[in-house]
N, C-alpha and C. Protein backbone atom coordinates (compact mmCIF):
# COMPACT_ATOMS: atom_id res chain seq x y z
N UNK A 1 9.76 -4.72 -16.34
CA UNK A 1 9.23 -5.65 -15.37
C UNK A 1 7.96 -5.10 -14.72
N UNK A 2 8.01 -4.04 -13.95
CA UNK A 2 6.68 -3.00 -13.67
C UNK A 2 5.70 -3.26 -14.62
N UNK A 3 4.21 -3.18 -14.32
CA UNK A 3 3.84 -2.63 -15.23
C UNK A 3 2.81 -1.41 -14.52
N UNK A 4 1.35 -1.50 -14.88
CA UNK A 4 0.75 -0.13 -14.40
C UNK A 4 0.88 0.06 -12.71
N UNK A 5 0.85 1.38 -12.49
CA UNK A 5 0.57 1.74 -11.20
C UNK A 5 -0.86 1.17 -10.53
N UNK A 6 -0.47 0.57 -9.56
CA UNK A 6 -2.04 -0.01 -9.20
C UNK A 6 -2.30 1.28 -8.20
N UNK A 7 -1.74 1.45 -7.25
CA UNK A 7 -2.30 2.64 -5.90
C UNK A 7 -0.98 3.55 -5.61
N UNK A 8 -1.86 4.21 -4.46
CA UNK A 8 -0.85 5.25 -4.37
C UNK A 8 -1.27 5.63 -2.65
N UNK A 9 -0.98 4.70 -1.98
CA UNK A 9 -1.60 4.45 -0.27
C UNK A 9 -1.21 5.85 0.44
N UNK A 10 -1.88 6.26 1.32
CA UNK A 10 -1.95 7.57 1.70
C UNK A 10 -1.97 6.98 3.26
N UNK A 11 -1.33 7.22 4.13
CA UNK A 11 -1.91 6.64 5.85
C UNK A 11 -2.51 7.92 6.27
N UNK A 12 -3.82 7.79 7.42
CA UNK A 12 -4.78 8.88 7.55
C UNK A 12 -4.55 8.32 9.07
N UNK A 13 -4.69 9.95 10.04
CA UNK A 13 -5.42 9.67 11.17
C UNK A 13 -6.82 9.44 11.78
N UNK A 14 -7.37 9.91 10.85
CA UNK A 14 -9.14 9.89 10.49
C UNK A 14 -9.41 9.21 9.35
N UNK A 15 -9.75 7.63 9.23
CA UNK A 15 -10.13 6.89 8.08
C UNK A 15 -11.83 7.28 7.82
N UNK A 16 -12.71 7.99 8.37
CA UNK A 16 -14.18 8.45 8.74
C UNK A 16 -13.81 9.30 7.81
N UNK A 17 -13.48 10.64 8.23
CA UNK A 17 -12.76 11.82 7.93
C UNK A 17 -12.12 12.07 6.17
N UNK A 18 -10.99 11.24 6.30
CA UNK A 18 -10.48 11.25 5.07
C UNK A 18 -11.26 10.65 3.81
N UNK A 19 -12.19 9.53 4.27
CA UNK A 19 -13.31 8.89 3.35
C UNK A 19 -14.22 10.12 2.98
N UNK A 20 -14.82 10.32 3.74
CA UNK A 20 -16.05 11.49 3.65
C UNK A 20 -15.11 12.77 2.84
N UNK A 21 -14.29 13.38 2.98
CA UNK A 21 -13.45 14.17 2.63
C UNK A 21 -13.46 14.06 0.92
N UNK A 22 -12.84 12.77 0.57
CA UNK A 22 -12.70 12.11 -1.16
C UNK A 22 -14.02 12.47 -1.33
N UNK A 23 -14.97 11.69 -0.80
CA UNK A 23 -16.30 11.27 -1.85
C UNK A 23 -17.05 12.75 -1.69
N UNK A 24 -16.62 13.42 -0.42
CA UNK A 24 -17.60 14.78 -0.53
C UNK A 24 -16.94 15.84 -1.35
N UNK A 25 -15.50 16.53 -1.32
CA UNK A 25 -14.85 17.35 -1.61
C UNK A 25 -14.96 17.28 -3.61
N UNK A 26 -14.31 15.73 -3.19
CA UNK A 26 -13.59 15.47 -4.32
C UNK A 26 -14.62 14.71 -5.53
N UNK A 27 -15.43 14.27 -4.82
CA UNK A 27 -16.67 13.44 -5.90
C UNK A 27 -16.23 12.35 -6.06
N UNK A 28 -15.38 11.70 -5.45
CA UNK A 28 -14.43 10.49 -5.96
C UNK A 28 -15.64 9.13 -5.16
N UNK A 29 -15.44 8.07 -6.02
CA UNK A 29 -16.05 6.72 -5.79
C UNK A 29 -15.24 6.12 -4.11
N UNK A 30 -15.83 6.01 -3.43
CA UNK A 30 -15.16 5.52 -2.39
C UNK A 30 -15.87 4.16 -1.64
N UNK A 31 -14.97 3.40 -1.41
CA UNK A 31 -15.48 2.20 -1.09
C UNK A 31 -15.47 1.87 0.45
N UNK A 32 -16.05 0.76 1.04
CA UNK A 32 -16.26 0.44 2.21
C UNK A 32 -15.18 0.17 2.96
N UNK A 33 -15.04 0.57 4.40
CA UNK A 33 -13.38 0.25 4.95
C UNK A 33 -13.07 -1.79 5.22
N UNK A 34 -12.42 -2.05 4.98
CA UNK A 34 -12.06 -3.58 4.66
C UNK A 34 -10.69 -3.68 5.88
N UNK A 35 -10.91 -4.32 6.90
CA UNK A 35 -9.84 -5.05 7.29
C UNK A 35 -8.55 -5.88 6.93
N UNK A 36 -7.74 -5.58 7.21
CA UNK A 36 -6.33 -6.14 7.04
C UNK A 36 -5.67 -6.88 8.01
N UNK A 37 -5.92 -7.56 8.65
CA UNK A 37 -5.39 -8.07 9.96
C UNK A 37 -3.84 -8.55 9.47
N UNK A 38 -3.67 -9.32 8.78
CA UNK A 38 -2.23 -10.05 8.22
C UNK A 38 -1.26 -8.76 8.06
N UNK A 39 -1.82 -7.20 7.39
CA UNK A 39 -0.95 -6.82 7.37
C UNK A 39 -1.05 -5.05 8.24
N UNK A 40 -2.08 -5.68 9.39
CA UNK A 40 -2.32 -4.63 10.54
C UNK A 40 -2.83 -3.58 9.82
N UNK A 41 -3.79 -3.04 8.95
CA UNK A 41 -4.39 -2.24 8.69
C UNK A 41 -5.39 -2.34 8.11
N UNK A 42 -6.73 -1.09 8.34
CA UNK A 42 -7.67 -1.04 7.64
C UNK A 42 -7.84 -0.23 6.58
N UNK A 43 -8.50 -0.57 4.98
CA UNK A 43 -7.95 0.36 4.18
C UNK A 43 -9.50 0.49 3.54
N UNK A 44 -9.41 1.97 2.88
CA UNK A 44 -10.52 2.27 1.89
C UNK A 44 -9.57 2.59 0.31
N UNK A 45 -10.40 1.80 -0.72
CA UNK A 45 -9.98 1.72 -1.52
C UNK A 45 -10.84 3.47 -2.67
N UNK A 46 -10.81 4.23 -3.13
CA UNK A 46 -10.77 5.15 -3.78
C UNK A 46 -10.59 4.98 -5.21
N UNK A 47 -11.57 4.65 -6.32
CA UNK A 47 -11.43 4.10 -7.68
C UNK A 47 -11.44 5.85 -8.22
N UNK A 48 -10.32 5.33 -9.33
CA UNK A 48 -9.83 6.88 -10.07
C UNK A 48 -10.33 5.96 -11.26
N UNK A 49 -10.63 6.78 -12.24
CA UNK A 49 -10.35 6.46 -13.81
C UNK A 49 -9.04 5.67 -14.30
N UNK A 50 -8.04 6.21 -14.25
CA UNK A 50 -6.28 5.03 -14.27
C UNK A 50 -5.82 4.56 -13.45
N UNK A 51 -6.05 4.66 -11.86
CA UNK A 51 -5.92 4.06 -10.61
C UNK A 51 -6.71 4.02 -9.52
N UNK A 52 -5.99 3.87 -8.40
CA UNK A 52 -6.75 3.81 -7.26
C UNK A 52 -5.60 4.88 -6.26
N UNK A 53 -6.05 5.10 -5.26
CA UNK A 53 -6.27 5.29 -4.25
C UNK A 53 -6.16 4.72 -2.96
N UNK A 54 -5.57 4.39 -1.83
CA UNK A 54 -5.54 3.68 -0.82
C UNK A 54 -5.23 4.17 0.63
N UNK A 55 -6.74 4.49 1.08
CA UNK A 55 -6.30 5.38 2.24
C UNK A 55 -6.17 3.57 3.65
N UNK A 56 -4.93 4.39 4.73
CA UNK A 56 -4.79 2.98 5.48
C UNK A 56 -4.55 4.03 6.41
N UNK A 57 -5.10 2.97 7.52
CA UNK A 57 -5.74 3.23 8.92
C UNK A 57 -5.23 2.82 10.04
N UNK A 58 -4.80 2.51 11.41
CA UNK A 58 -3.86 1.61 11.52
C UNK A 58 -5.17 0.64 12.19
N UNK A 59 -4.90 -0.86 12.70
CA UNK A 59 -5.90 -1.73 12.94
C UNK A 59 -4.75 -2.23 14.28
N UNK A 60 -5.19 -1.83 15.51
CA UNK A 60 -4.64 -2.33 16.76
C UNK A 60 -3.33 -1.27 16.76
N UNK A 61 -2.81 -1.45 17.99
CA UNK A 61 -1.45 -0.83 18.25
C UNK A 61 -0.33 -1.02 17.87
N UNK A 62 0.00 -2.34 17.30
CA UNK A 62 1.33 -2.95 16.71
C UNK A 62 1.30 -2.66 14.89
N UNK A 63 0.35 -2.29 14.36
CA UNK A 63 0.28 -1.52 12.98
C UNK A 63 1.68 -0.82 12.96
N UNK A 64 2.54 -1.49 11.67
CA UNK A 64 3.12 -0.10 11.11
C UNK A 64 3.09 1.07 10.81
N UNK A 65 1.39 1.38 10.76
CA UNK A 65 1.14 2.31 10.24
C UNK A 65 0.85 3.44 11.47
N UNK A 66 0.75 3.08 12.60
CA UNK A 66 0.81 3.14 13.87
C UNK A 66 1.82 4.10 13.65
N UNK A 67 3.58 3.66 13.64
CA UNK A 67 4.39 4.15 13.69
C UNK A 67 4.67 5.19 12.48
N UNK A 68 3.84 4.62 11.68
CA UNK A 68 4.70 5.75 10.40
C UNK A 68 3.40 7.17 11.01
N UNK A 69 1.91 7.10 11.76
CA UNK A 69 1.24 8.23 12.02
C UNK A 69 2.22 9.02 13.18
N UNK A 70 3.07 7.93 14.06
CA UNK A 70 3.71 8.80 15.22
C UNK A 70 4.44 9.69 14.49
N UNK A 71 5.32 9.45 13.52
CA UNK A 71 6.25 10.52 13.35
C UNK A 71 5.93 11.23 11.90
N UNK A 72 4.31 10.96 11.57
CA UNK A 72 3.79 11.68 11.04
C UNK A 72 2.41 12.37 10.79
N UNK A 73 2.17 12.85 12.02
CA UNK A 73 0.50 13.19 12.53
C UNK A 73 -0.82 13.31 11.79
N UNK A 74 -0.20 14.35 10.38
CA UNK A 74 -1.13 14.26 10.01
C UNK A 74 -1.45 13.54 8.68
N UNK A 75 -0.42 12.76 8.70
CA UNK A 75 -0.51 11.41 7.33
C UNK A 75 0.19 11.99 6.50
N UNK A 76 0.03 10.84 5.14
CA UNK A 76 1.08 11.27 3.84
C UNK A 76 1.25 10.02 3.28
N UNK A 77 1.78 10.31 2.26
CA UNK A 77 2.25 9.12 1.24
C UNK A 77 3.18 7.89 2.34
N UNK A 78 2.52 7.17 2.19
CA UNK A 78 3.15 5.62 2.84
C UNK A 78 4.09 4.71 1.84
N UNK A 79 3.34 4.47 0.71
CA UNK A 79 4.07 3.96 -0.30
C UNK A 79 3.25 3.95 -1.94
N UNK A 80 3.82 3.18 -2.69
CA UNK A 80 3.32 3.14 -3.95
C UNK A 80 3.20 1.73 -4.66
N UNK A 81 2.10 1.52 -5.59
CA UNK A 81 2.35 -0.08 -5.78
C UNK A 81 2.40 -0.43 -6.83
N UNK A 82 2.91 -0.73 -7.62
CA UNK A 82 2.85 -1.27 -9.08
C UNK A 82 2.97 -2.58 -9.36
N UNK A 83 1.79 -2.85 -10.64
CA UNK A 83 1.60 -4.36 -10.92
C UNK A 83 2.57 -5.26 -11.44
N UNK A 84 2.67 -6.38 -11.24
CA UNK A 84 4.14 -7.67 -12.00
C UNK A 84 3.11 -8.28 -12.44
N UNK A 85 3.46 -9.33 -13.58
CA UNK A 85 2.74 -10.44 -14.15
C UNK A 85 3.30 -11.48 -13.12
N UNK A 86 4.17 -11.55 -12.69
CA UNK A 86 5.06 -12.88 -12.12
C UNK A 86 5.57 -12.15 -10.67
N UNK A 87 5.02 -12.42 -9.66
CA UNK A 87 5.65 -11.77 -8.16
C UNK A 87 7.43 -12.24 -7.89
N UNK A 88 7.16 -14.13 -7.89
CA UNK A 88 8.27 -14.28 -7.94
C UNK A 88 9.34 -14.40 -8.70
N UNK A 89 9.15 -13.96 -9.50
CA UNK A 89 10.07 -13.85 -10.94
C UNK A 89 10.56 -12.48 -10.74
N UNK A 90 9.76 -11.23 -10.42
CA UNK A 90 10.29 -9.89 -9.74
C UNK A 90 10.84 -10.04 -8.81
N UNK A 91 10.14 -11.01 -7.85
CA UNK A 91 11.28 -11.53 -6.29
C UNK A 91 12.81 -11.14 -6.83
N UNK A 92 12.60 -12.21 -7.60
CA UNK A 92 14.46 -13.05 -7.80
C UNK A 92 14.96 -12.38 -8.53
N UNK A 93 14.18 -11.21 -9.46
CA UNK A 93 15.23 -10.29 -10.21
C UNK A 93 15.54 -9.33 -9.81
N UNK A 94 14.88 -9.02 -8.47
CA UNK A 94 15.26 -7.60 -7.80
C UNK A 94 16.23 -7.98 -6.68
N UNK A 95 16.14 -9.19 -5.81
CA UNK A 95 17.13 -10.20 -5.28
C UNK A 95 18.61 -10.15 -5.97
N UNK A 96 18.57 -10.19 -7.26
CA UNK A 96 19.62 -10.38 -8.01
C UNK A 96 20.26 -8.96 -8.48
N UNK A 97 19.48 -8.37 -8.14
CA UNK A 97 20.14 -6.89 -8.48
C UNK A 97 20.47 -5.97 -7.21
N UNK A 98 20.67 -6.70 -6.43
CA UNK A 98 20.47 -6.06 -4.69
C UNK A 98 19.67 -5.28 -4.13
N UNK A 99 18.55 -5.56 -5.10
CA UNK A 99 16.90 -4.72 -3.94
C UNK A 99 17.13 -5.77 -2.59
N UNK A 100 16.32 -5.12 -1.33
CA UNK A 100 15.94 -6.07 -0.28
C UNK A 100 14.47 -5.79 -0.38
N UNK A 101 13.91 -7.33 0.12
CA UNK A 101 12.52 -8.12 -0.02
C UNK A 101 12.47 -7.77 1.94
N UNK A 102 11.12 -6.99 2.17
CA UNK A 102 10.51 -7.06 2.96
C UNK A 102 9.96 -8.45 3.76
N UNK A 103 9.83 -8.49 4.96
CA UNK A 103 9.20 -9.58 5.55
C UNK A 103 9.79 -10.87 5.03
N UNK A 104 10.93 -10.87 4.59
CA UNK A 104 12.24 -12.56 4.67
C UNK A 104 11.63 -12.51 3.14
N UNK A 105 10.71 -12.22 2.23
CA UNK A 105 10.54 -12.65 0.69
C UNK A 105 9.70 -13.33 0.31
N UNK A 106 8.63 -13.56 1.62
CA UNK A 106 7.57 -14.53 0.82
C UNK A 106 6.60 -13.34 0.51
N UNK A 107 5.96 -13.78 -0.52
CA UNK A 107 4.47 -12.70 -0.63
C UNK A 107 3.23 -13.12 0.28
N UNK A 108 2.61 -12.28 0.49
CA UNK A 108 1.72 -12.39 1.32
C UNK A 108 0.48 -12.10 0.63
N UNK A 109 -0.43 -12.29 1.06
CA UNK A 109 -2.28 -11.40 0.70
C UNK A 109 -2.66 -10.40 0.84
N UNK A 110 -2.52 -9.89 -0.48
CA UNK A 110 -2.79 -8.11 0.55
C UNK A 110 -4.54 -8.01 -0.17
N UNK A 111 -4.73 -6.29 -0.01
CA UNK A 111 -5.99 -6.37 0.03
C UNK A 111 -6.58 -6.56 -1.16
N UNK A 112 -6.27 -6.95 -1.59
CA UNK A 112 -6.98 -7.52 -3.51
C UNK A 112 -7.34 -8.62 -3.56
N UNK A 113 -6.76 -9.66 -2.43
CA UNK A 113 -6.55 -10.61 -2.50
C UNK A 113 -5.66 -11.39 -3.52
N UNK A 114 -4.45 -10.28 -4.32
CA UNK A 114 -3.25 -11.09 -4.82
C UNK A 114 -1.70 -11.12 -3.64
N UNK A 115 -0.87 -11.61 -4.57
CA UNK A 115 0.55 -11.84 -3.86
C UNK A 115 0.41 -10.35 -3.66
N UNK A 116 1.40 -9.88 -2.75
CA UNK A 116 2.15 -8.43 -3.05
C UNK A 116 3.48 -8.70 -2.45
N UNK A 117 4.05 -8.16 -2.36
CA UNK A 117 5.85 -7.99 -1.65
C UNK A 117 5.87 -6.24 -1.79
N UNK A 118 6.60 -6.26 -0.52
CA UNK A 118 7.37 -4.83 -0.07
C UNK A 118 8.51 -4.22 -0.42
N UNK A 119 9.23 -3.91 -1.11
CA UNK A 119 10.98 -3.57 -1.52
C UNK A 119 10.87 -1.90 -0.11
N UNK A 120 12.33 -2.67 0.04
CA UNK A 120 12.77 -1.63 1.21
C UNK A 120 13.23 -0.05 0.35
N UNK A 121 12.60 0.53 1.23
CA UNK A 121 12.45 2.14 1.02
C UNK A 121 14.36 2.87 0.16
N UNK A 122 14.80 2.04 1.67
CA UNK A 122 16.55 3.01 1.00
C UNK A 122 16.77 2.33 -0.12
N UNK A 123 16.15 1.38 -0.88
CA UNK A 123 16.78 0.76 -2.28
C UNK A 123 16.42 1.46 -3.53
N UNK A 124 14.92 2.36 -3.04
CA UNK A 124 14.27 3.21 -4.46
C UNK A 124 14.03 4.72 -4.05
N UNK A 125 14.90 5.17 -3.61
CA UNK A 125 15.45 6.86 -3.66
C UNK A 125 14.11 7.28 -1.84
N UNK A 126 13.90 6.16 -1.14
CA UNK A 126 13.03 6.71 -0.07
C UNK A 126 11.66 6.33 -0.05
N UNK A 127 11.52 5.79 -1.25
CA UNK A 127 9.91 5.40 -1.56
C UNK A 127 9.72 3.82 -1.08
N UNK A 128 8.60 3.71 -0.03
CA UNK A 128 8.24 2.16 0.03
C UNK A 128 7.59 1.73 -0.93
N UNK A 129 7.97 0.45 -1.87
CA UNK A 129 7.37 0.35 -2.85
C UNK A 129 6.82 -1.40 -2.89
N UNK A 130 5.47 -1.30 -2.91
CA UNK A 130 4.85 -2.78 -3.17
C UNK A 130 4.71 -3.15 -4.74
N UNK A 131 5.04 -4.45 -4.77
CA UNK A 131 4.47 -5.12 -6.16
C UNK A 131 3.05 -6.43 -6.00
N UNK A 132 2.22 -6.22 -6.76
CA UNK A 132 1.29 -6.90 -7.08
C UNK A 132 1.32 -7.37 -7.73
N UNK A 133 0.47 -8.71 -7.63
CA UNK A 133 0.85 -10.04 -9.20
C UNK A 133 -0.48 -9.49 -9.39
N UNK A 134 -0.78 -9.46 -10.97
CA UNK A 134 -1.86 -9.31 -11.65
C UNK A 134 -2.76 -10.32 -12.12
């Protein structure tokens, strides 16, 4: 059902910082920071050769990402995302196998501008894991 890994989101306390950091350290392609309001964060996207990259920022005080920097200062893996051909067709088969669907199950817009959905962390060994329709 998966198919490629699209990102691999990193939350930063310094989105300035951690940008300049990739493109200076690392030589890596780094892109412009892009607002997220729908899903409270600002993100820089980081193009790899087989993936991406996704550093997120939090955008206002009610950000999740807010909370995941409190009880983790200096950032870290947030989650991971891999692509579906069919969002809701993964919906209802992970539904059917007792994954739980983030945010009641509708997909939302994330920053690609496709569907994505959230699967809850305790269902895949701790990992928050998003799917993207391709």
């Amino acid at each position: 059902m998966i198919g490629r890994l699209n990102h691999v989101a990193i939350a930063v306390p310094d989105l300035e910082a951690a940008s300049a950091q990739y493109r200076t350290m690392l030589g890596a392609e780094v892109g412009p920071p892009q607002d997220e309001p729908d899903h409270g964060v600002t993100v820089v996207f980081i193009t790899l050769p087989n993936t991406k990259i996704e550093l997120l920022f939090p955008l206002g005080t009610a950000s999740p990402i807010q909370g995941f920097l409190d009880k983790n200062p200096s950032g870290g893996i947030h989650h991971i995302c891999y692509e579906v051909d069919d969002i809701l067709a993964a919906r209802d088969h992970l539904l059917a196998q007792g994954a739980r669907v983030l945010g009641g199950g509708a997909p939302k817009t994330g920053a690609h501008g496709k569907p994505v959905l959230f699967l809850h962390p305790k269902d895949f060994n701790g990992c928050l894991i998003e799917l993207e329709q391709v």
